[in-house]
N, C-alpha and C. Protein backbone atom coordinates (compact mmCIF):
# COMPACT_ATOMS: atom_id res chain seq x y z
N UNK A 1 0.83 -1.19 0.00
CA UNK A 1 0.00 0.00 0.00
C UNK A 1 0.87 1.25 0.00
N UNK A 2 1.85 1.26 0.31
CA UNK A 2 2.85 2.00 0.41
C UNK A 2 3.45 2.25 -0.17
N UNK A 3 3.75 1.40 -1.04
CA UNK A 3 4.24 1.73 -2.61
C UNK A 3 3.55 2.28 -3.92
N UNK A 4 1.88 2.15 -3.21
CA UNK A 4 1.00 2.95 -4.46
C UNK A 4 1.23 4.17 -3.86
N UNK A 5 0.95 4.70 -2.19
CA UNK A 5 1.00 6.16 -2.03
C UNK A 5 2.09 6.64 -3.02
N UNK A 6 3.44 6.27 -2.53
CA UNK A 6 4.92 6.55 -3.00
C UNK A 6 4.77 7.07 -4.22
N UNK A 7 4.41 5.83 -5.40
CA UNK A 7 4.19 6.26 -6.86
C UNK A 7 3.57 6.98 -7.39
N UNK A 8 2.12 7.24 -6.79
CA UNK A 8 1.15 8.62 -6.82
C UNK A 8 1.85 9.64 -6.61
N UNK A 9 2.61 9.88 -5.42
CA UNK A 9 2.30 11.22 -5.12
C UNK A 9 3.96 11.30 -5.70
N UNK A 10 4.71 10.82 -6.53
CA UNK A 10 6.27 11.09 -7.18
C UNK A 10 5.18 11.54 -8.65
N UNK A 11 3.88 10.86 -8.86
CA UNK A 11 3.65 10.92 -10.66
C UNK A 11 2.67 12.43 -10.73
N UNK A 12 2.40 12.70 -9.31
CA UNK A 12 1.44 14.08 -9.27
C UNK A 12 2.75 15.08 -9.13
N UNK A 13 4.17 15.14 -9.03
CA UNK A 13 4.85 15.89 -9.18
C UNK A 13 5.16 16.25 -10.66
N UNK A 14 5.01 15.69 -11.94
CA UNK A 14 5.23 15.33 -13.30
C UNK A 14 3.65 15.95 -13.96
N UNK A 15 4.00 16.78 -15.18
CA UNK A 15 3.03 17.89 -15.36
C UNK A 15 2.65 16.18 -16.60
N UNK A 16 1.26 16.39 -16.85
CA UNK A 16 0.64 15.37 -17.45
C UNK A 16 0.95 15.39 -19.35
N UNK A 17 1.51 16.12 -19.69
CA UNK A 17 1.60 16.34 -21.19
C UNK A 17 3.51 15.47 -21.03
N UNK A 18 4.18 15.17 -19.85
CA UNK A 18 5.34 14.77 -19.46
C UNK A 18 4.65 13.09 -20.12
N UNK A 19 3.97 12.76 -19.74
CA UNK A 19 3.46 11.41 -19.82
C UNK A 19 2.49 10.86 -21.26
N UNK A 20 2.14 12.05 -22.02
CA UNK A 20 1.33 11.36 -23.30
C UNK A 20 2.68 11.46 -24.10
N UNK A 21 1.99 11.27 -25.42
CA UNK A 21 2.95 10.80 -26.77
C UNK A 21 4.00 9.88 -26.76
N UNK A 22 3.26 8.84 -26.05
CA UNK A 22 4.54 8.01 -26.12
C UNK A 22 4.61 6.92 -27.45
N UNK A 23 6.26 6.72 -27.54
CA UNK A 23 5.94 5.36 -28.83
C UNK A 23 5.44 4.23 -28.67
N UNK A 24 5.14 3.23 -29.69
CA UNK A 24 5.02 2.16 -29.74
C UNK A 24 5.66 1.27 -28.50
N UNK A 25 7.18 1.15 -28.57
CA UNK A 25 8.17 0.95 -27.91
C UNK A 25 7.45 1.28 -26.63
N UNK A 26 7.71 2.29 -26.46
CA UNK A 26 7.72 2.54 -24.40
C UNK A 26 6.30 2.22 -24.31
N UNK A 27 5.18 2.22 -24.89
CA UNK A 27 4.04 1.46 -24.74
C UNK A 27 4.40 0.16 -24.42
N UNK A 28 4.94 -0.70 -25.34
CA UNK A 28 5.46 -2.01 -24.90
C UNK A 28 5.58 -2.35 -23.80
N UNK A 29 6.85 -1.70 -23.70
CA UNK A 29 7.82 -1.45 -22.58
C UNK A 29 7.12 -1.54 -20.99
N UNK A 30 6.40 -0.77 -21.23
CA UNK A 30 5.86 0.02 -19.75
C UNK A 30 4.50 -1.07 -19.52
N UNK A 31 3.80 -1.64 -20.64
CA UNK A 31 2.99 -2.78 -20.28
C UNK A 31 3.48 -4.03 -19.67
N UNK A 32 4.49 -4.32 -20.24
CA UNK A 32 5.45 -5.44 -19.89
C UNK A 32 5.84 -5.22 -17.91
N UNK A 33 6.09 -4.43 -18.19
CA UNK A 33 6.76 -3.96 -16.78
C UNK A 33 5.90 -3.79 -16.00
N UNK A 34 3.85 -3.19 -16.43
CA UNK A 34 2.99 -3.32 -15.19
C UNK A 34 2.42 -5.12 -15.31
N UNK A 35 2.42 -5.52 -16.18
CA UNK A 35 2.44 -7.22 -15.64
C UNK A 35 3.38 -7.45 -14.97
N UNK A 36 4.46 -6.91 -14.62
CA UNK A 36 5.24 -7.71 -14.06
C UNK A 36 4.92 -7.45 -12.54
N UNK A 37 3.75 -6.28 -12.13
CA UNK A 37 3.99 -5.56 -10.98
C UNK A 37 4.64 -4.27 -10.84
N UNK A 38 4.69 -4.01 -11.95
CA UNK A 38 6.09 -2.57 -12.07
C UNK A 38 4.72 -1.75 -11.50
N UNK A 39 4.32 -0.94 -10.27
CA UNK A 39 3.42 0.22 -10.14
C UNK A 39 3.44 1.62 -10.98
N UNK A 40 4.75 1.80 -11.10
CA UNK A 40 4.85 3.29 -11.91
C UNK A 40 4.98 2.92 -13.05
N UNK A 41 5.22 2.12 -13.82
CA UNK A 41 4.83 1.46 -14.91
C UNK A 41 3.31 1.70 -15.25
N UNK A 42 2.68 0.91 -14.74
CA UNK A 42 0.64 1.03 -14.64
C UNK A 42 0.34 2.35 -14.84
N UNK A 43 1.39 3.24 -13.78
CA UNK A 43 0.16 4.04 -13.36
C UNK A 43 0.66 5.28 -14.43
N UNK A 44 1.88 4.70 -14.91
CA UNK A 44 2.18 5.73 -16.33
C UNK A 44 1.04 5.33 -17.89
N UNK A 45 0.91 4.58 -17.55
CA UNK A 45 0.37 3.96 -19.12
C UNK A 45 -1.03 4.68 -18.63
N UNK A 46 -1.50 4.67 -17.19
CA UNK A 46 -2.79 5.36 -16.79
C UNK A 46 -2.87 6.17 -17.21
N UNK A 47 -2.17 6.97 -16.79
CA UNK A 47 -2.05 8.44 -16.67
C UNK A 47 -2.11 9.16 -18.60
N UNK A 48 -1.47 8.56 -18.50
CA UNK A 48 -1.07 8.95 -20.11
C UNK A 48 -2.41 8.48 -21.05
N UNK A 49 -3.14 7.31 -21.13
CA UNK A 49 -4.20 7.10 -21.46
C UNK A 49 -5.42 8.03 -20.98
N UNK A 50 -5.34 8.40 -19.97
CA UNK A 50 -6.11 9.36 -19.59
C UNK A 50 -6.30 11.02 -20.10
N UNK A 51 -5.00 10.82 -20.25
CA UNK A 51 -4.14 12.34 -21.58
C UNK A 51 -4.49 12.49 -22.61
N UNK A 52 -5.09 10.82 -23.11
CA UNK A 52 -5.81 10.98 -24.10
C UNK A 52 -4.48 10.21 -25.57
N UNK A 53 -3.55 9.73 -25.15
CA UNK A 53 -2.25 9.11 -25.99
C UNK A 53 -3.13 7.70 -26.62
N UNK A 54 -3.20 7.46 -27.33
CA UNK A 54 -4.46 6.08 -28.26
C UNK A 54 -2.99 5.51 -27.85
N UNK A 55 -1.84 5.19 -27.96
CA UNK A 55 -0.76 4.28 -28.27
C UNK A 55 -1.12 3.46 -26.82
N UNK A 56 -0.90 4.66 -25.56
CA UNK A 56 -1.13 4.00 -24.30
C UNK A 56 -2.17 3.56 -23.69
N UNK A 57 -3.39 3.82 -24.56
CA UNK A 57 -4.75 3.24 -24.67
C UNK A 57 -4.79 2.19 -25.18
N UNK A 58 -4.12 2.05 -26.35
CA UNK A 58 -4.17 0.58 -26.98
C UNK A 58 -3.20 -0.28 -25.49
N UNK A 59 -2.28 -0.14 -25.25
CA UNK A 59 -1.34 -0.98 -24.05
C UNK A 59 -1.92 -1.18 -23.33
N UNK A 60 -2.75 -0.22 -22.31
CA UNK A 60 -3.52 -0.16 -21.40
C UNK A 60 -4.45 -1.40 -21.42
N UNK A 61 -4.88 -1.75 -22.88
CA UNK A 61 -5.87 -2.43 -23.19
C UNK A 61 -5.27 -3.55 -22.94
N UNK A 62 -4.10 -3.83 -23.82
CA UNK A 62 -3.65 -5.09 -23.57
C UNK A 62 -2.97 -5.49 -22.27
N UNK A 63 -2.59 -4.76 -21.40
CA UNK A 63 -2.26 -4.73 -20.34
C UNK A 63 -3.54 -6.03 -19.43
N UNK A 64 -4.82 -5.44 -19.57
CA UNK A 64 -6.22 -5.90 -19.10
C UNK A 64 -6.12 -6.92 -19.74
N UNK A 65 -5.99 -6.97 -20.94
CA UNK A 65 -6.08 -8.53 -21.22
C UNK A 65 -5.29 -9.20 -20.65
N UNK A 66 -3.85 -9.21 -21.04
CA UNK A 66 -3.03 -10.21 -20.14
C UNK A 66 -3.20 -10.63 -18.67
N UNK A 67 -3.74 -9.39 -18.41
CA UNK A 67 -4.58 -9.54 -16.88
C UNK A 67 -6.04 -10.47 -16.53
N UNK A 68 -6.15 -10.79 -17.46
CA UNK A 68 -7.23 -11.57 -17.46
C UNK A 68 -8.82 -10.56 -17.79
N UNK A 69 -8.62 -9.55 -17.88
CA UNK A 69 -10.01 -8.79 -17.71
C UNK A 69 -10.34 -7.96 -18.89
N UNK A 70 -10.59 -9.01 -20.18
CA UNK A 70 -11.08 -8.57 -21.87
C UNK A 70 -12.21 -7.73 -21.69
N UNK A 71 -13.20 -7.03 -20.87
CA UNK A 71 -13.57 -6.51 -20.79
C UNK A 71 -13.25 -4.93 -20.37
N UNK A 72 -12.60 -5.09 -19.81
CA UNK A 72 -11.83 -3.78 -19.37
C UNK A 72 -10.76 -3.21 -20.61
N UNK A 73 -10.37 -4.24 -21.41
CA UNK A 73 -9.56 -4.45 -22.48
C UNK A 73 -10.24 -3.77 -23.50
N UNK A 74 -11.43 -4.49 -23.83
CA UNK A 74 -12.45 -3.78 -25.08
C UNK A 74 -12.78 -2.55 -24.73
N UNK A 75 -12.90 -1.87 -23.72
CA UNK A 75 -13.04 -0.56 -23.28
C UNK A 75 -11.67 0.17 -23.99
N UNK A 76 -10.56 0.27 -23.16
CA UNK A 76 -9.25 0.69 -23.61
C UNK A 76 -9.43 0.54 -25.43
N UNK A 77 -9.34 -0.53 -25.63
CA UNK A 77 -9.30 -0.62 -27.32
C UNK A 77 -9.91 -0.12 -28.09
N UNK A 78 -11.39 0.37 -27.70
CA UNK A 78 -12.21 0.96 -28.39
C UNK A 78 -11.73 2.62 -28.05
N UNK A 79 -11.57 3.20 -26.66
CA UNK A 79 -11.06 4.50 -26.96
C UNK A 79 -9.85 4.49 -27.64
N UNK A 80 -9.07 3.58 -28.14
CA UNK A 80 -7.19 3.87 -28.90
C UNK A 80 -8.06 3.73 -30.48
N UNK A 81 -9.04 2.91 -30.37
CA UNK A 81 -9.30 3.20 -32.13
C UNK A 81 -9.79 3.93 -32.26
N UNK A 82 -10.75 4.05 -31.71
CA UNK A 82 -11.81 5.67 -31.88
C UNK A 82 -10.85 6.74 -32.44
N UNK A 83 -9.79 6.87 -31.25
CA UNK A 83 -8.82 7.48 -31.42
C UNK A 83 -7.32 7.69 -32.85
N UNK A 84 -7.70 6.90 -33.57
CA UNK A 84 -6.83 6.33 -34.82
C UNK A 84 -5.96 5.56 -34.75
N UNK A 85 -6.09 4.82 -33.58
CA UNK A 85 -4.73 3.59 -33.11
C UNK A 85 -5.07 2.11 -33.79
N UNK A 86 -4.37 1.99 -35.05
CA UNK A 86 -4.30 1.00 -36.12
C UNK A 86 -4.36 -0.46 -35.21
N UNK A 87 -3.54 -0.40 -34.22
CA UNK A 87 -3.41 -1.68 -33.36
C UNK A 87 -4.17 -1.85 -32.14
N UNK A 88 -4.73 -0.93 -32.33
CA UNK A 88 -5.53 -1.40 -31.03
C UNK A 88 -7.16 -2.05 -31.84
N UNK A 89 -7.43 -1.08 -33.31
CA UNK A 89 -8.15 -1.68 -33.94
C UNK A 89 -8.41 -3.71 -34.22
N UNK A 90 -7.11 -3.58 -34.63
CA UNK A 90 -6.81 -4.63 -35.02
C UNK A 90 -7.26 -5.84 -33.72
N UNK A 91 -6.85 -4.89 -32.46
CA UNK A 91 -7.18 -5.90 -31.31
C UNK A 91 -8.59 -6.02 -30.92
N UNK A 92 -9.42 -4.99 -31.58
CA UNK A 92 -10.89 -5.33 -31.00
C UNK A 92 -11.32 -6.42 -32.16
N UNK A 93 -10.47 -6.61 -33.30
CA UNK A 93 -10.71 -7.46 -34.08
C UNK A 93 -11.10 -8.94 -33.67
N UNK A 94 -9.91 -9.01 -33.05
CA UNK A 94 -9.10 -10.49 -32.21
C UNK A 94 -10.10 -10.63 -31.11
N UNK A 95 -10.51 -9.67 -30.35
CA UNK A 95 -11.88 -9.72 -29.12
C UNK A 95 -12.84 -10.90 -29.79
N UNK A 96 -13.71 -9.74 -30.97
CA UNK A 96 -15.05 -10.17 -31.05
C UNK A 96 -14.48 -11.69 -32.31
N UNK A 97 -13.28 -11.92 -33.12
CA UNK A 97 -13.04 -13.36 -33.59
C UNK A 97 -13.24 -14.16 -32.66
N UNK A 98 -12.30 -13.93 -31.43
CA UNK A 98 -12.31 -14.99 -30.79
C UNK A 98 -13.34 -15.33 -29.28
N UNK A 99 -14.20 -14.20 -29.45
CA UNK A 99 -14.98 -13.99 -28.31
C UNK A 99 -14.54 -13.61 -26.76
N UNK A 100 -13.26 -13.02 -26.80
CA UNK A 100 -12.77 -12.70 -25.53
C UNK A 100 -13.42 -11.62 -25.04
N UNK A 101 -14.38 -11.56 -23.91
CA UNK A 101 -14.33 -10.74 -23.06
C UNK A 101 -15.98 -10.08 -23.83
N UNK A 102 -16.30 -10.59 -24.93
CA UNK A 102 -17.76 -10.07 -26.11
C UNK A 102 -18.06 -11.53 -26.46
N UNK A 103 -19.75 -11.36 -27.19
CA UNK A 103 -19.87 -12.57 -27.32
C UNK A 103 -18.96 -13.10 -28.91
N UNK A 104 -18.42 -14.19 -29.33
CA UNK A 104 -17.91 -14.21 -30.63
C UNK A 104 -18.68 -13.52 -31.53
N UNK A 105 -17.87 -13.06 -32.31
CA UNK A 105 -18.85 -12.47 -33.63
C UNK A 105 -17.99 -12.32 -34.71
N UNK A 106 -18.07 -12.96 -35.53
CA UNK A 106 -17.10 -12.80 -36.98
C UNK A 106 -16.95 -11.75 -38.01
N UNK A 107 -18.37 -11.60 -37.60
CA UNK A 107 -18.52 -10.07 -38.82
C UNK A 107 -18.38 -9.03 -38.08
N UNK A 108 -18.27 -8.64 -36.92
CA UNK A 108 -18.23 -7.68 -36.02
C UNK A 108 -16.35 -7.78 -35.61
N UNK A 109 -15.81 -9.04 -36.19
CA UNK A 109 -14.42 -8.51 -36.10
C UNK A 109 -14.05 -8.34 -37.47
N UNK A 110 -14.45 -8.79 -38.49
CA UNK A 110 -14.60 -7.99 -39.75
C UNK A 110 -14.44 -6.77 -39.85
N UNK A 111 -15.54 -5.92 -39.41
CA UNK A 111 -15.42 -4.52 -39.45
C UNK A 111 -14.74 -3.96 -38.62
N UNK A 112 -14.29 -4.26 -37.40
CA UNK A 112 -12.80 -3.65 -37.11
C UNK A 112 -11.40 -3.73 -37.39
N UNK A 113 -11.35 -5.26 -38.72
CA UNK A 113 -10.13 -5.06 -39.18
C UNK A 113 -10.08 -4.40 -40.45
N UNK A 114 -11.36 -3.99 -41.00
CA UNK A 114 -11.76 -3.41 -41.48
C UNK A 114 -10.97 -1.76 -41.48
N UNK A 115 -10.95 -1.47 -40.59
CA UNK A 115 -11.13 0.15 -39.65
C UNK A 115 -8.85 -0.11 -39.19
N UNK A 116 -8.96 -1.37 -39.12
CA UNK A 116 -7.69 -1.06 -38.96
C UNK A 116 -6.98 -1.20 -40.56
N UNK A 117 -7.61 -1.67 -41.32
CA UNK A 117 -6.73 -1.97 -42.50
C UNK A 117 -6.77 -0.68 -43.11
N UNK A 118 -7.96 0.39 -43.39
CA UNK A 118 -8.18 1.69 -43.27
C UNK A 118 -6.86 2.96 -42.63
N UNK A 119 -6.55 2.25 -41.38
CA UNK A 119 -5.75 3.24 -40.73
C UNK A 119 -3.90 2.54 -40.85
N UNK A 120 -3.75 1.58 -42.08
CA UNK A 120 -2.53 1.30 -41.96
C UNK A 120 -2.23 0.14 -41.74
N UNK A 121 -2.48 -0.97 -41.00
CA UNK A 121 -2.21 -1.99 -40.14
C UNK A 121 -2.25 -3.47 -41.53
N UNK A 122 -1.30 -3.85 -41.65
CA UNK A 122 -0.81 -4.87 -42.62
C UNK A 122 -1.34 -5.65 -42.15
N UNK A 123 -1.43 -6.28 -40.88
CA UNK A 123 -1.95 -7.92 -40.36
C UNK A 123 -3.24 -7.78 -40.45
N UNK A 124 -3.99 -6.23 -40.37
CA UNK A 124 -5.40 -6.49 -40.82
C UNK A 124 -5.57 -6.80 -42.18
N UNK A 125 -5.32 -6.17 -43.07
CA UNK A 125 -5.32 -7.21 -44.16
C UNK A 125 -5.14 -8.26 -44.58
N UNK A 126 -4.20 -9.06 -44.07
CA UNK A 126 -4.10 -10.14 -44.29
C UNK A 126 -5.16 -10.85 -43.13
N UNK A 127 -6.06 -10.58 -41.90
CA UNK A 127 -7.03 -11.00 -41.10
C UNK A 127 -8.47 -10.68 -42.11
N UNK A 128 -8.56 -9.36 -43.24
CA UNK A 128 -9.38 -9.92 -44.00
C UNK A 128 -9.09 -10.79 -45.15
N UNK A 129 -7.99 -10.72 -45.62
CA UNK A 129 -7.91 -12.13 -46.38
C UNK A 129 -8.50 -13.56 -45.84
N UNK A 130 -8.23 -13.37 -44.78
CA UNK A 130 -8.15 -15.31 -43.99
C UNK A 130 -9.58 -15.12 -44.17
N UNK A 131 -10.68 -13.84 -43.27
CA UNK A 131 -11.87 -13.61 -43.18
C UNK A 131 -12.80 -14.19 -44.64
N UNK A 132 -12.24 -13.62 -45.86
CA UNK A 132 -12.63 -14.01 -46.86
C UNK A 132 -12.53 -15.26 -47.61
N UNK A 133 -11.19 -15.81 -47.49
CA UNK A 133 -10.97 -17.15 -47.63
C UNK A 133 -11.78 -17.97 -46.92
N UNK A 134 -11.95 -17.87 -45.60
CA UNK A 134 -12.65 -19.01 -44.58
C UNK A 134 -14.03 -18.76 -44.92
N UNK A 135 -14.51 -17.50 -45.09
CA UNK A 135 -15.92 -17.44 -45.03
C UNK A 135 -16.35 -16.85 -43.74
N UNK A 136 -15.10 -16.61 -42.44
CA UNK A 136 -15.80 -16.47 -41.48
C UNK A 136 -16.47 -14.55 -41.33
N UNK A 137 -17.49 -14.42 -41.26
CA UNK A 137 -17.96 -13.10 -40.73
C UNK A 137 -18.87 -12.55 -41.90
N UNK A 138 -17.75 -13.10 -43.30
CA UNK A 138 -18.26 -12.46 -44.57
C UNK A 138 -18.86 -13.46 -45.86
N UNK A 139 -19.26 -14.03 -46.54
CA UNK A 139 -19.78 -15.09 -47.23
C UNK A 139 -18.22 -14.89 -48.05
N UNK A 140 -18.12 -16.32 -47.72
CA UNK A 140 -17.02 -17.18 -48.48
C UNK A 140 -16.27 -16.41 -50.06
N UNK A 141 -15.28 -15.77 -50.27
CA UNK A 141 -14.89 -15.55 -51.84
C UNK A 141 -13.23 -15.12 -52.04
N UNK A 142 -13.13 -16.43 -52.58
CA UNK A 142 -11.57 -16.49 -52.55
C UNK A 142 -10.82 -15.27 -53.46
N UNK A 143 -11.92 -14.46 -54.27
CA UNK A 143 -11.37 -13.20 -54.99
C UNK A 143 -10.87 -12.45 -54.49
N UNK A 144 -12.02 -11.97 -53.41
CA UNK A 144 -11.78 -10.66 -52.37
C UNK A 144 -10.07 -11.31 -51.61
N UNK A 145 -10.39 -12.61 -51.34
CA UNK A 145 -9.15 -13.11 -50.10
C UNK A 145 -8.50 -12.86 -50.86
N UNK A 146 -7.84 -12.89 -51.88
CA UNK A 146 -6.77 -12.59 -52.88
C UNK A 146 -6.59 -11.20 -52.94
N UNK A 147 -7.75 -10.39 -52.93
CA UNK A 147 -7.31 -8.88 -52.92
C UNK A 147 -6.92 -8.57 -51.66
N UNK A 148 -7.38 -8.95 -50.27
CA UNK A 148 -6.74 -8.65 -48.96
C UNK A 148 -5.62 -8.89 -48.72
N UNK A 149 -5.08 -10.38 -49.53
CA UNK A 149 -3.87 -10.91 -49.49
C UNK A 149 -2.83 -10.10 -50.39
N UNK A 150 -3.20 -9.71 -51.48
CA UNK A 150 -2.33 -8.84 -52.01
C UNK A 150 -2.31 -7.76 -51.29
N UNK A 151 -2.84 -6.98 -50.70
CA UNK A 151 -2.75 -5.52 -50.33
C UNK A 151 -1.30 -5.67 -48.93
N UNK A 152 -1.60 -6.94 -48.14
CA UNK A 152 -0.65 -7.29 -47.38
C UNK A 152 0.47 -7.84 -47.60
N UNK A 153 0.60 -8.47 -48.72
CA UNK A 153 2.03 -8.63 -49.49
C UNK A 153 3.05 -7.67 -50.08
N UNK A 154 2.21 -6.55 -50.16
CA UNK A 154 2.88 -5.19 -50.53
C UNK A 154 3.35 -4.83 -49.61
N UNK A 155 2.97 -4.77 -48.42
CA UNK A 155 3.20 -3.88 -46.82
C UNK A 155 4.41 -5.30 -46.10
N UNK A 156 3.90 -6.34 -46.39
CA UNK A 156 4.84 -7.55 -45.63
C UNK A 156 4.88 -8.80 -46.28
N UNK A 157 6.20 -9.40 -46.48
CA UNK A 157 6.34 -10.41 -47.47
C UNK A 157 6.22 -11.67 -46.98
N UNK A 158 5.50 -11.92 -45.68
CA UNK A 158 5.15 -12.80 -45.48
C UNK A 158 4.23 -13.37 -46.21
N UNK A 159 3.33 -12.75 -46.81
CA UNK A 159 2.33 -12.88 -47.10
C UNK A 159 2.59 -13.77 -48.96
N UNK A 160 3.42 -12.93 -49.39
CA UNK A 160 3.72 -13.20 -50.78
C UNK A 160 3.52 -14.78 -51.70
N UNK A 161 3.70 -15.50 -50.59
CA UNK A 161 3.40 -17.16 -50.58
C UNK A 161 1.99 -17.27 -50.78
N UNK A 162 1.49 -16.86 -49.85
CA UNK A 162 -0.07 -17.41 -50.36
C UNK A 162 -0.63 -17.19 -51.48
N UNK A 163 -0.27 -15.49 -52.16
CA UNK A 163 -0.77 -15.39 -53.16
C UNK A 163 -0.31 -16.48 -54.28
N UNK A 164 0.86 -16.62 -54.16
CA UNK A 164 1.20 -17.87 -55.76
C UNK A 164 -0.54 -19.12 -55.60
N UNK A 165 -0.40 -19.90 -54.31
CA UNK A 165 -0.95 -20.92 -54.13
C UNK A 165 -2.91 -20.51 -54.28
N UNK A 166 -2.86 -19.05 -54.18
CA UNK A 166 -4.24 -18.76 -53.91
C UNK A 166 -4.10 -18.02 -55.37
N UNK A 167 -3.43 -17.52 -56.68
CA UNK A 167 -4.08 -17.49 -57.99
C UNK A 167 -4.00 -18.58 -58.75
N UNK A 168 -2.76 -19.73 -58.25
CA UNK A 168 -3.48 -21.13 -59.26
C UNK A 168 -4.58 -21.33 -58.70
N UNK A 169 -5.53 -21.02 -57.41
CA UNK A 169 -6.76 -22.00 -57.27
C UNK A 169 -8.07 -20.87 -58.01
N UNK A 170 -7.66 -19.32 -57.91
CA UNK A 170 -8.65 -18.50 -58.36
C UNK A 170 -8.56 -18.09 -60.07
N UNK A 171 -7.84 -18.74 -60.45
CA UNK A 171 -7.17 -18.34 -62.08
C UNK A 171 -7.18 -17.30 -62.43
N UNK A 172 -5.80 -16.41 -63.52
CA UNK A 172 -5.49 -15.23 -63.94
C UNK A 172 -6.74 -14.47 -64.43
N UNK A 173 -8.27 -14.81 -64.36
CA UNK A 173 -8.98 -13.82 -64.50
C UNK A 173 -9.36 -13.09 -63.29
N UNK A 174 -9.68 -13.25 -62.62
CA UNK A 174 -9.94 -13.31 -60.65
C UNK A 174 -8.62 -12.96 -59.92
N UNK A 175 -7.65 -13.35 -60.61
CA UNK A 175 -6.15 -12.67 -59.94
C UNK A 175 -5.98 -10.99 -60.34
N UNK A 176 -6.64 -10.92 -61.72
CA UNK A 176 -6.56 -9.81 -62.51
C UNK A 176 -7.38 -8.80 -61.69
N UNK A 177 -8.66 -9.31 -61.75
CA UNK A 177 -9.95 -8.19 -61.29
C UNK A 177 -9.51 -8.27 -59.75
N UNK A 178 -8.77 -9.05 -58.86
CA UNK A 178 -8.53 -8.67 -57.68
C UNK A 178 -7.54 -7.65 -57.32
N UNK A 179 -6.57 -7.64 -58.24
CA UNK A 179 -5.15 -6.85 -58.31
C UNK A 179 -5.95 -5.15 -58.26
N UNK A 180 -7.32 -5.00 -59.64
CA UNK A 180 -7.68 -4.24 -59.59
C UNK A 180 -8.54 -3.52 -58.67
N UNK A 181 -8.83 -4.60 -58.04
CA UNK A 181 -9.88 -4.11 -56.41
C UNK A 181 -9.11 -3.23 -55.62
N UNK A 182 -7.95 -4.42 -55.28
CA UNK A 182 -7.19 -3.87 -54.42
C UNK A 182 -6.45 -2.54 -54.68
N UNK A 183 -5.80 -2.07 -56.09
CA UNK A 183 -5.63 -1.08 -56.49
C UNK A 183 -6.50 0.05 -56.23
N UNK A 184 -7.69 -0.14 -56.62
CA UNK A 184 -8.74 0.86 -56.22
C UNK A 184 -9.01 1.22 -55.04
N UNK A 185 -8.73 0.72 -54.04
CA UNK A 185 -9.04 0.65 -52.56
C UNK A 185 -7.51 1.47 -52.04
N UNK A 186 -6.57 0.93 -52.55
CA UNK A 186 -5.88 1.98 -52.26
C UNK A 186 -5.97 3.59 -53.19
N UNK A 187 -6.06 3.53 -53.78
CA UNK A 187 -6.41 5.45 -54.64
C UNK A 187 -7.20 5.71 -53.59
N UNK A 188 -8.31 5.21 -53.40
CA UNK A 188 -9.49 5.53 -52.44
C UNK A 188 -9.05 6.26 -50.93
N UNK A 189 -7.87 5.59 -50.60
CA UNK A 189 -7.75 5.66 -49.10
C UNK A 189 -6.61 6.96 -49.33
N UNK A 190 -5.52 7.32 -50.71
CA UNK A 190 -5.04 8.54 -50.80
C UNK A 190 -5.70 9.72 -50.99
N UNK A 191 -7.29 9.34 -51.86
CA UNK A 191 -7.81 9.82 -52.14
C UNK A 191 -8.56 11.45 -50.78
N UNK A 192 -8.40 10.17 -49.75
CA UNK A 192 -9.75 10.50 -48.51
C UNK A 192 -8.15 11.75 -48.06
N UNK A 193 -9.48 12.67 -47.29
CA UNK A 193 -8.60 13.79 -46.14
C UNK A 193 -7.96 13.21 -44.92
């Protein structure tokens, strides 16, 4: 108990704009370290989420999850996307796929990888590829999965494999009109303010 007074009243000495904008990195960082028990760790990622930083909103979030409490998690995640945080999007994705902490819902993590593939985030694209391939959320069409899959092969070459194995099964007409989807979807997104 003594160690929360301690850390409070050292983090109420520190003007609050000291504690937002943080990177990716010290988001990490500082989540890692309040699982471990780190207090000024926590109560920085708090504080700073509270500042209104989406990076330490998204952590915050995952912080709760690793903690066991996806509900408290989907809270955090939804203010870091609201907020334009690509990864935290991506994580309300992973919520409602896998039903952590919401009831499952496939198409409801659809449209938040949706929202993250929108704001940047490569693994959401390739999460609507799989989405489209499997069928899960969205009716089954290995075209579209080919256009999600390409859009993420551009951004990360992990991906680059599937496409060979996924235009012998959709053939060079469907490889063609997908190349062009996906093309269009990006103009679209330079297009926007």
């Amino acid at each position: 108990m003594a160690r929360w007074r301690v850390a409070i009243g050292l983090m109420a000495l520190l003007p609050l704009a000291a504690w937002a904008d943080m990177s990716p990195t010290q988001g990490h960082r500082l989540a890692v370290m309040a699982l471990g028990h780190d207090v000024k760790a926590y109560l920085r990622l708090d504080v700073a989420a509270h500042a209104g930083d989406a990076v330490a909103m998204n952590w915050l979030g995952a912080y709760w999850e690793s903690a066991g409490d996806p509900l408290r998690a989907r809270s955090d995640y939804l203010r870091a996307a609201t907020s334009g945080n690509r990864t935290a999007a991506l994580n309300l994705g992973y919520l409602y796929r896998f039903g952590r902490g919401v009831p499952e819902n496939p198409a409801q993590a659809v449209v938040w990888y949706r929202r993250a593939a929108q704001l940047g985030s490569a693994h959401a694209l390739a999460e609507l590829g799989n989405a489209y391939y499997l069928g899960q959320g969205v009716r089954q069409d290995r075209t579209q999965a080919y256009r999600w899959y390409w859009l993420a092969a551009r951004r990360s070459p992990q991906w680059r494999s599937v496409l060979g194995a996924l235009a012998a099964e959709i053939g060079p007409s469907a490889t063609a009109r997908a190349k062009d989807a996906a093309r269009a979807w990006l103009t679209a997104r330079e297009v926007r303010p």
